[in-house]
Protein backbone atom coordinates (compact mmCIF):
# COMPACT_ATOMS: atom_id res chain seq x y z
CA UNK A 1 74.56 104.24 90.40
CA UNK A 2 73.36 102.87 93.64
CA UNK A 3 73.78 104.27 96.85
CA UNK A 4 76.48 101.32 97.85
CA UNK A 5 78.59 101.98 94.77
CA UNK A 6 78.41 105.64 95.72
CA UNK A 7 79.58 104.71 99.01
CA UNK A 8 82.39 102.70 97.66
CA UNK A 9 83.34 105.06 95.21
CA UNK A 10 83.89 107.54 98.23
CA UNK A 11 85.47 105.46 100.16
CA UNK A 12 88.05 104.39 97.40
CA UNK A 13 88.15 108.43 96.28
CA UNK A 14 89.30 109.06 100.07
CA UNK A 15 92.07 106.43 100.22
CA UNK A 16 93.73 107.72 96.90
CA UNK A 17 93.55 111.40 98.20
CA UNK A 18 95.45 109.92 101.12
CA UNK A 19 97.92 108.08 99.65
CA UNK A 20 98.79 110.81 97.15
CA UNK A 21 99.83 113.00 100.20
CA UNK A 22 101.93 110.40 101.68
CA UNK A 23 103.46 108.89 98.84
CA UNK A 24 106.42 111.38 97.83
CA UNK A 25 107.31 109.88 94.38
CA UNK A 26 106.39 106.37 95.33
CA UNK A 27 104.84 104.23 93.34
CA UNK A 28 101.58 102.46 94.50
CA UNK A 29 100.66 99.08 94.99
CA UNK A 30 97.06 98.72 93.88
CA UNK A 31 94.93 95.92 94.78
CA UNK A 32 91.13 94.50 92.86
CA UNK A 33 89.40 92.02 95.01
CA UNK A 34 86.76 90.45 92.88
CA UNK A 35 84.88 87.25 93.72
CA UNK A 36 86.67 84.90 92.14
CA UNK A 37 89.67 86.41 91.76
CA UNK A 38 92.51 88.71 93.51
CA UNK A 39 95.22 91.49 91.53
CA UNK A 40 97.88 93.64 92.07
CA UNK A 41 99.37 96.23 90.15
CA UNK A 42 102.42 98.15 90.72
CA UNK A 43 101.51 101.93 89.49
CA UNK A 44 103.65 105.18 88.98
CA UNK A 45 100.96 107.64 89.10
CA UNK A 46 103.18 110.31 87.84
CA UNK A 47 103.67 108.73 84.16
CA UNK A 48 99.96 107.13 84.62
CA UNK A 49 102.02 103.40 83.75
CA UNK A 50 101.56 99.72 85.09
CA UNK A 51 105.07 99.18 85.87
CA UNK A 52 104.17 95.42 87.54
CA UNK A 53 101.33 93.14 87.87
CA UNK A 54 100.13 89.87 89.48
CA UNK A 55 96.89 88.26 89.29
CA UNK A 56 95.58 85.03 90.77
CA UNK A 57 94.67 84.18 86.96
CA UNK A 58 98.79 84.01 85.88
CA UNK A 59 99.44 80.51 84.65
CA UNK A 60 102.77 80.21 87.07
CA UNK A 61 99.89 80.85 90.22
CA UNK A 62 96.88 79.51 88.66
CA UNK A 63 97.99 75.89 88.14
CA UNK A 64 98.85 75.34 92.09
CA UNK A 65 95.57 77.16 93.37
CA UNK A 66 92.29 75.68 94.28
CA UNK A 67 90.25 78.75 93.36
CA UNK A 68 91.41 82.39 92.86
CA UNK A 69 89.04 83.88 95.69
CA UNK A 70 90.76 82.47 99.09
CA UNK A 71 93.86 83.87 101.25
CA UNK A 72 96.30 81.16 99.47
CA UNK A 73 95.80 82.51 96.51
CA UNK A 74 96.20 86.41 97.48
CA UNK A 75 99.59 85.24 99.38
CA UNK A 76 100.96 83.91 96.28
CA UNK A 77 99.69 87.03 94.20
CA UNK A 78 101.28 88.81 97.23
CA UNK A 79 104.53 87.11 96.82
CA UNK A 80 104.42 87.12 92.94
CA UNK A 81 103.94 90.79 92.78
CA UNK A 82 106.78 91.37 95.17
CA UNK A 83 109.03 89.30 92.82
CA UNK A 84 108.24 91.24 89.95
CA UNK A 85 108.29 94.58 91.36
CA UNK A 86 112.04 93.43 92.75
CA UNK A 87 113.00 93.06 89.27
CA UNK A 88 112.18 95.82 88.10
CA UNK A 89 114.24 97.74 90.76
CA UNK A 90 111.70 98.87 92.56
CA UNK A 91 111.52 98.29 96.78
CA UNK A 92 109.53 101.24 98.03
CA UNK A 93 105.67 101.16 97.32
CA UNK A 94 102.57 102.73 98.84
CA UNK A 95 99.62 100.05 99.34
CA UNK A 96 96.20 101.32 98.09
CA UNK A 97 93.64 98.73 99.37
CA UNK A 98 91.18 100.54 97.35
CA UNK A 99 88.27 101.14 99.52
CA UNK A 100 88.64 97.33 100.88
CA UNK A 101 88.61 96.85 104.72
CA UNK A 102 92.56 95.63 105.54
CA UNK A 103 91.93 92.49 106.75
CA UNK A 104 91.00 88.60 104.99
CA UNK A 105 92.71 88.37 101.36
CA UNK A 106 93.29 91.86 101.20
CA UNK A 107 95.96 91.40 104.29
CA UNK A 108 96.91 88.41 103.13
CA UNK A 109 98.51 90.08 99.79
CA UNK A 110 99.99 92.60 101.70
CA UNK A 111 101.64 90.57 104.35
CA UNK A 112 102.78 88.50 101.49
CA UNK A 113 104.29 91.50 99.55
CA UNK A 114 106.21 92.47 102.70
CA UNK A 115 107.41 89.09 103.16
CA UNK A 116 108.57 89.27 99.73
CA UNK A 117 110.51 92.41 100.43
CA UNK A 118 108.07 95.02 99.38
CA UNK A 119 108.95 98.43 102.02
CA UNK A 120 105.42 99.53 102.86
């Protein structure tokens, strides 16, 4: 492993241990940045289950994007991933930006997610 995924890995490690203590019960909104592409996932860490999920590669989002890596596509993986988490009944989430820095697409699928009526 090299010394920037080490790094990472810490960084992502301390997040988690964070959230855990401020979560109470909720579930958490987890989000994978890659390089071409942006996801969400809706996660009750007590059972260990997905309970929603959103990705810029869904056929309803994927058909109206450009490309998968910009902030239009993480505010419609935002919005998506509020929808679905709505349906399921669920309004309260914790948002784990998994070692990311909180700003570009990263924001951009949270602001989203809010907008969509996500409480976080």
């Amino acid at each position: 492993m090299t010394k920037q995924m080490q790094l990472a890995e810490r960084r992502k490690a301390r997040a988690r241990f964070r959230l855990r203590q401020a979560a109470h019960g909720r579930p958490r909104l987890s989000v994978f940045r890659s390089s071409q592409h942006i996801y969400a996932q809706v996660i009750d860490d007590a059972t260990g289950t997905t309970l929603a999920a959103a990705s810029s590669l869904d056929k309803e989002i994927k058909a109206s994007l450009k490309t998968g890596a910009d902030k239009a596509a993480a505010e419609a993986v935002g919005k998506m991933i509020a929808e679905r988490a709505k349906a399921k009944g669920i309004s309260k989430v914790i948002f784990d930006r998994g070692g990311y820095l909180f700003h570009g697409r990263v924001k951009a699928l949270a602001d989203a997610a809010r907008a969509g009526g996500l409480d976080f």
